[in-house]
PDB file of N, CA and C in Angstrom:
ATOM      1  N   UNK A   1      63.860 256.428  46.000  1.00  0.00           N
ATOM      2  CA  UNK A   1      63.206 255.217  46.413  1.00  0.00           C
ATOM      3  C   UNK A   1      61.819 255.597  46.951  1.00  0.00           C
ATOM      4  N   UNK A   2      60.911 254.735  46.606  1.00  0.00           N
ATOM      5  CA  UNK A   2      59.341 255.142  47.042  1.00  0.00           C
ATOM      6  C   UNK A   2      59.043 253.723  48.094  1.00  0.00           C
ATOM      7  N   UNK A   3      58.054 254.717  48.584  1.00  0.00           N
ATOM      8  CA  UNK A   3      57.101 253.574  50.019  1.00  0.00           C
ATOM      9  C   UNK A   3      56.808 252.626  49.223  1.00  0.00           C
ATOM     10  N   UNK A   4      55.986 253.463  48.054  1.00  0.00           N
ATOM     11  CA  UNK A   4      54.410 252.057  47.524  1.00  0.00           C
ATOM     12  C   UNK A   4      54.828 252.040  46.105  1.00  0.00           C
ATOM     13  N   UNK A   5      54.280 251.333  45.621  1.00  0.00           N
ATOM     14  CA  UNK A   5      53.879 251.064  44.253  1.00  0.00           C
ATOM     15  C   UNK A   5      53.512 252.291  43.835  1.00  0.00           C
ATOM     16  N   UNK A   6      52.386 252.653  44.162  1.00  0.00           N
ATOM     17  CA  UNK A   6      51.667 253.583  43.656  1.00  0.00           C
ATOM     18  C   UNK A   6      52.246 254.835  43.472  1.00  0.00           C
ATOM     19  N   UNK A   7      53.447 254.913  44.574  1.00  0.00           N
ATOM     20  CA  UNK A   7      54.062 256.497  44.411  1.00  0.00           C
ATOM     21  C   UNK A   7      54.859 256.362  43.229  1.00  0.00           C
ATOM     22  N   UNK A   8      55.757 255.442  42.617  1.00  0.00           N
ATOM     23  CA  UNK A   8      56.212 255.050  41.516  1.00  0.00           C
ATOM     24  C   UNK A   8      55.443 255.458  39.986  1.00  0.00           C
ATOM     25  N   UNK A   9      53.556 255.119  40.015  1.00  0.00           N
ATOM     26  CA  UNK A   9      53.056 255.599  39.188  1.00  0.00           C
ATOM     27  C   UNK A   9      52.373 256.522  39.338  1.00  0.00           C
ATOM     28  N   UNK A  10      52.963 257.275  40.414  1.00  0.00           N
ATOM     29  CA  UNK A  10      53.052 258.492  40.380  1.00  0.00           C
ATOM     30  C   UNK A  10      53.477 259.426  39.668  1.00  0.00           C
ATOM     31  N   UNK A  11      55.074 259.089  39.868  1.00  0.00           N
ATOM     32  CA  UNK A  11      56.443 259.770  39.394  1.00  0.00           C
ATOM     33  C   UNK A  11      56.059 259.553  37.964  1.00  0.00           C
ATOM     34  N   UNK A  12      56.161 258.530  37.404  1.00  0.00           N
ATOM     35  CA  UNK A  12      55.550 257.730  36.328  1.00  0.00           C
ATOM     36  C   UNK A  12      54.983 259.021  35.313  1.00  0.00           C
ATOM     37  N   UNK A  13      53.678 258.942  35.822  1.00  0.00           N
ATOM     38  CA  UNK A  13      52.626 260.051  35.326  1.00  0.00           C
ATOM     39  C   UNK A  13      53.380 262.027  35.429  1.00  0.00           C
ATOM     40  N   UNK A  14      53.935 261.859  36.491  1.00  0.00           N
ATOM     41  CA  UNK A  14      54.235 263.569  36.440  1.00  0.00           C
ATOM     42  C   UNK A  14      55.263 263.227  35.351  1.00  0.00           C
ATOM     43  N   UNK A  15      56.368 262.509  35.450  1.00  0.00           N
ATOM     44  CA  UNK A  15      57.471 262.708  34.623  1.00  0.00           C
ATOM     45  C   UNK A  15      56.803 262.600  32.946  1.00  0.00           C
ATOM     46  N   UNK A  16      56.061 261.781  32.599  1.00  0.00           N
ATOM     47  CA  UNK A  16      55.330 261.793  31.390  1.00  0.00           C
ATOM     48  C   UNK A  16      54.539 263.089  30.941  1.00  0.00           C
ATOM     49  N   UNK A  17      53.772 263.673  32.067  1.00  0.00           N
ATOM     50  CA  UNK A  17      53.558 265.050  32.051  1.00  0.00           C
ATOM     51  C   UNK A  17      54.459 266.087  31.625  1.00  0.00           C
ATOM     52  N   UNK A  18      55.764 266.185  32.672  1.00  0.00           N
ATOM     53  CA  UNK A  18      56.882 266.875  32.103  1.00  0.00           C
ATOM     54  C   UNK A  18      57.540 267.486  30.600  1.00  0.00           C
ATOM     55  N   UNK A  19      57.757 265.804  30.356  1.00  0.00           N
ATOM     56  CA  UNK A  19      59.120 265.614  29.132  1.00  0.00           C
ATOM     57  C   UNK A  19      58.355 266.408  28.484  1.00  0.00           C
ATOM     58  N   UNK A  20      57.304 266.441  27.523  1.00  0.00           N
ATOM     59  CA  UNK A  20      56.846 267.461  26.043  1.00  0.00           C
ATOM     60  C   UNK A  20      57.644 269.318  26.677  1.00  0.00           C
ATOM     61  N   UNK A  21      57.428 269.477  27.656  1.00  0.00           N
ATOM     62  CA  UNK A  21      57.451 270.895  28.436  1.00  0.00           C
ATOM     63  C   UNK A  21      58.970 271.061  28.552  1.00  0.00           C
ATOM     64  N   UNK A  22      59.663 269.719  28.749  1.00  0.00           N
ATOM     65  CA  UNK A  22      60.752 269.742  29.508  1.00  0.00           C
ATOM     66  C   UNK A  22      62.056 269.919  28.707  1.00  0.00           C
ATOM     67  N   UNK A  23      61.676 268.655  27.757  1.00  0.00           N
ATOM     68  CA  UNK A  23      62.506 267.124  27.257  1.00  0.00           C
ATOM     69  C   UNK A  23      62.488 265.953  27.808  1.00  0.00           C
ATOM     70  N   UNK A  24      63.665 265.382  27.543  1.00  0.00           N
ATOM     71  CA  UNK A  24      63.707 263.836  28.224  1.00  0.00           C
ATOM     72  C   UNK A  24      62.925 262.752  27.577  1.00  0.00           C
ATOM     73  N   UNK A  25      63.032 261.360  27.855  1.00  0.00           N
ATOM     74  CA  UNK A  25      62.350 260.419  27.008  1.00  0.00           C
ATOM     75  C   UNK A  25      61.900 259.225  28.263  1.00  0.00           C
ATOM     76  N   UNK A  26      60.668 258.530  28.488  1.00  0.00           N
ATOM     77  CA  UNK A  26      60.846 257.618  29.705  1.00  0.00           C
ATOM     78  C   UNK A  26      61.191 256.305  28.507  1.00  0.00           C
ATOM     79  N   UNK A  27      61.614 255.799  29.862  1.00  0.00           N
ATOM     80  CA  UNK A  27      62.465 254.215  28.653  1.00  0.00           C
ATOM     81  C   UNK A  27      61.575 253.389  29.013  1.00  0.00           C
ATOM     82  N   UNK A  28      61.456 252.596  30.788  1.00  0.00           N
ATOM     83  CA  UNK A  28      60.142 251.957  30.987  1.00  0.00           C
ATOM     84  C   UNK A  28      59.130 252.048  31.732  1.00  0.00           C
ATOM     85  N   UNK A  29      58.139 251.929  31.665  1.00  0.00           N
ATOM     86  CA  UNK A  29      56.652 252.295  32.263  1.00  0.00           C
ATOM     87  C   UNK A  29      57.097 251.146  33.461  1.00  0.00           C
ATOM     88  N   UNK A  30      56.236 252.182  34.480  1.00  0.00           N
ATOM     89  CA  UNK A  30      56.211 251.278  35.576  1.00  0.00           C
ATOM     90  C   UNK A  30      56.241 249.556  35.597  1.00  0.00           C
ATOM     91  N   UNK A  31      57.072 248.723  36.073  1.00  0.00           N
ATOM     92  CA  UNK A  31      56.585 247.675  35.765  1.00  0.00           C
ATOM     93  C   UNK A  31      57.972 246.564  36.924  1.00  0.00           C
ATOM     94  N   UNK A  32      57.661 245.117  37.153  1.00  0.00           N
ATOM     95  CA  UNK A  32      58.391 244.329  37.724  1.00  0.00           C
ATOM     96  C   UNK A  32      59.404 244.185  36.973  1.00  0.00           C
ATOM     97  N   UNK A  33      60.747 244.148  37.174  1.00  0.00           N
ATOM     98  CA  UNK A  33      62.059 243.970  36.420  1.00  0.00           C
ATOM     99  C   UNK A  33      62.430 242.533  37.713  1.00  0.00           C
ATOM    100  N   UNK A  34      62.103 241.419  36.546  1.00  0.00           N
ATOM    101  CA  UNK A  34      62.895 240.321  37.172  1.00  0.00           C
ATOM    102  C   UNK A  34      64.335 240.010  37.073  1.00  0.00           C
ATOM    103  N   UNK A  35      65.010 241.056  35.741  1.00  0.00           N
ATOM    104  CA  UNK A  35      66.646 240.849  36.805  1.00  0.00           C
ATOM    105  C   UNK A  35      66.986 241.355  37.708  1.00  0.00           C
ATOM    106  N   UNK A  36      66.163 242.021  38.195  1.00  0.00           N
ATOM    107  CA  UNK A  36      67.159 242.479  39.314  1.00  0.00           C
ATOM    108  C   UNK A  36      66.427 241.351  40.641  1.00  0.00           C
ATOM    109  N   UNK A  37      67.220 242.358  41.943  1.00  0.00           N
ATOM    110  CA  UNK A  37      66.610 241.369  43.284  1.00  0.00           C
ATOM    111  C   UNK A  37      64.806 241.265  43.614  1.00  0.00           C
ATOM    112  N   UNK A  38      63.697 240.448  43.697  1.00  0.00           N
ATOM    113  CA  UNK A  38      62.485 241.151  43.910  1.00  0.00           C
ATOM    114  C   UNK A  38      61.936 241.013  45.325  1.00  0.00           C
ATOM    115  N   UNK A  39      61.129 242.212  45.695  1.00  0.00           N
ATOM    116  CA  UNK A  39      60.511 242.601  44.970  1.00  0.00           C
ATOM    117  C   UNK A  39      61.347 243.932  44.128  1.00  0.00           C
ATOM    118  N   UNK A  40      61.171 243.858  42.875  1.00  0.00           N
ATOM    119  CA  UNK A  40      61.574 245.610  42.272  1.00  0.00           C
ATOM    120  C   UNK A  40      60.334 246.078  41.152  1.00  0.00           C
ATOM    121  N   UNK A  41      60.056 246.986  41.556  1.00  0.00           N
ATOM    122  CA  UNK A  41      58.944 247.725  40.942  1.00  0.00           C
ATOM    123  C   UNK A  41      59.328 248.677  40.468  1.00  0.00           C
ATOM    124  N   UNK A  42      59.623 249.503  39.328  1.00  0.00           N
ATOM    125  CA  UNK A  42      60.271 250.538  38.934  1.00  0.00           C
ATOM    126  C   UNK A  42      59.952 251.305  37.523  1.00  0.00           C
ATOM    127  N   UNK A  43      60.610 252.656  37.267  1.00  0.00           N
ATOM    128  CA  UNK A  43      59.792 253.144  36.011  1.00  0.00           C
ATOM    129  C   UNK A  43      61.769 254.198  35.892  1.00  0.00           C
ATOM    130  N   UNK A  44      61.832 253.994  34.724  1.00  0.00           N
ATOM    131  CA  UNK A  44      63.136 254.469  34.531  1.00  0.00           C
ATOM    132  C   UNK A  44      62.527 255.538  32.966  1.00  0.00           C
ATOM    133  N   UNK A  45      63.512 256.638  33.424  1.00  0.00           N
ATOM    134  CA  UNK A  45      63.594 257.766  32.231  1.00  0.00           C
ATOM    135  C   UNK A  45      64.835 258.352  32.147  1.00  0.00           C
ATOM    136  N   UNK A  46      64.425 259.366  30.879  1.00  0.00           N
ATOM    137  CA  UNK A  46      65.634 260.015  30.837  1.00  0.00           C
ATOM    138  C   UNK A  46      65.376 261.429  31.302  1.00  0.00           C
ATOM    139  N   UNK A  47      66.863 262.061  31.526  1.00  0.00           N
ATOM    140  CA  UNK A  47      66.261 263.658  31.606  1.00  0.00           C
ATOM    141  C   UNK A  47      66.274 264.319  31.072  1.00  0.00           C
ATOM    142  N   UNK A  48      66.236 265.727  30.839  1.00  0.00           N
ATOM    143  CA  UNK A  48      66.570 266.898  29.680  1.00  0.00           C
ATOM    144  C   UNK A  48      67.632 266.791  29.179  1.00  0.00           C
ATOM    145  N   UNK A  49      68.964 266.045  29.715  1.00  0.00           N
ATOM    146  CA  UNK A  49      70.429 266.311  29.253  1.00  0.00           C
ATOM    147  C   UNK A  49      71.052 264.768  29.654  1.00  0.00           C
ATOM    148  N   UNK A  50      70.058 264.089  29.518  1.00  0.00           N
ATOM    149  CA  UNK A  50      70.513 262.541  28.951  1.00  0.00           C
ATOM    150  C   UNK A  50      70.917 261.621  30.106  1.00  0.00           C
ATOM    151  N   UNK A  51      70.657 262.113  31.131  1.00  0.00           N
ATOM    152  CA  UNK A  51      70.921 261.467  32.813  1.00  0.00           C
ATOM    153  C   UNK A  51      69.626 260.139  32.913  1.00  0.00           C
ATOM    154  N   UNK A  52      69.949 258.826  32.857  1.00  0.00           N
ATOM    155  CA  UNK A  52      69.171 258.033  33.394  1.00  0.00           C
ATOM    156  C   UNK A  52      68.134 258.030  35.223  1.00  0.00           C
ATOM    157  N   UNK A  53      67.395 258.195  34.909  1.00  0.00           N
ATOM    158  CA  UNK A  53      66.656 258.272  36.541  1.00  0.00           C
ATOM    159  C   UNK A  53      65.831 257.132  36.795  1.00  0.00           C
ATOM    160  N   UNK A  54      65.602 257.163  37.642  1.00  0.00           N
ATOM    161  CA  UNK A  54      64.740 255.867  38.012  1.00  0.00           C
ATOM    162  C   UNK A  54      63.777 256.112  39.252  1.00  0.00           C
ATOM    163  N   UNK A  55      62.828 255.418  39.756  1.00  0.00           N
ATOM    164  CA  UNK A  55      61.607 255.486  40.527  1.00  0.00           C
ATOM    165  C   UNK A  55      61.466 254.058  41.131  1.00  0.00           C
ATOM    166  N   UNK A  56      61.982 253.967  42.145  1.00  0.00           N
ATOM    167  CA  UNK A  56      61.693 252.299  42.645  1.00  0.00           C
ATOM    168  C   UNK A  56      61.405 252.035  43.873  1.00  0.00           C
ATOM    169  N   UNK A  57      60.371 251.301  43.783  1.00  0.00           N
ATOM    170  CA  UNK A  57      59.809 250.451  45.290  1.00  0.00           C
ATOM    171  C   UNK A  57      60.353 249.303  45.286  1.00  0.00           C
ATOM    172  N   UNK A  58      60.900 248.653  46.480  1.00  0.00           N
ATOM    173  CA  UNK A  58      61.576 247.279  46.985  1.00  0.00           C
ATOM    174  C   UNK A  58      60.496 246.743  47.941  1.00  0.00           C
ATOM    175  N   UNK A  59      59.327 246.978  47.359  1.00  0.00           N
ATOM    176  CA  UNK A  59      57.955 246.526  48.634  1.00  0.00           C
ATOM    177  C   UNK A  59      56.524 245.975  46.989  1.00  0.00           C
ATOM    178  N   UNK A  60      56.032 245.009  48.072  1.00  0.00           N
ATOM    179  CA  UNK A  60      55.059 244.762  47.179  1.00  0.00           C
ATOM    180  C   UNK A  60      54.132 245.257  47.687  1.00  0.00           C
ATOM    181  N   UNK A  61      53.891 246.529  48.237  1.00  0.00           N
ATOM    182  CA  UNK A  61      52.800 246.799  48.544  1.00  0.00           C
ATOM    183  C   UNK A  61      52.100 248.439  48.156  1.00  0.00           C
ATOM    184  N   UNK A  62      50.991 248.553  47.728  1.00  0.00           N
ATOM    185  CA  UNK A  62      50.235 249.700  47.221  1.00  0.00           C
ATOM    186  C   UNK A  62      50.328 250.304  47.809  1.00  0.00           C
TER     187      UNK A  62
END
């Protein structure tokens, strides 16, 4: 779970950095997911060995 927004496209960016080096695949780019409760701000991937992860702020704030 992250403070801000921003640490999210953070994670975002390193994990995109990663995968070529790593593996893994990201599924979605940072962004608002209105099913769930909001605020949710979040960026979901995969990992080297197929584990879903996720990156999420419950704050609307930068």
């Amino acid at each position: 779970m992250m403070r801000t927004r921003s640490r999210v496209n953070d994670v975002h960016e390193l994990v995109t950095a990663l995968i070529p080096q790593l593996g893994g695949q990201v599924l979605h780019r940072p962004q608002v997911f209105p099913q769930y409760p909001q605020p949710y701000f979040a960026t979901f991937w995969l990992d080297p060995w197929g584990l879903m992860l996720e990156a999420v702020c419950h704050h609307d704030r930068d």
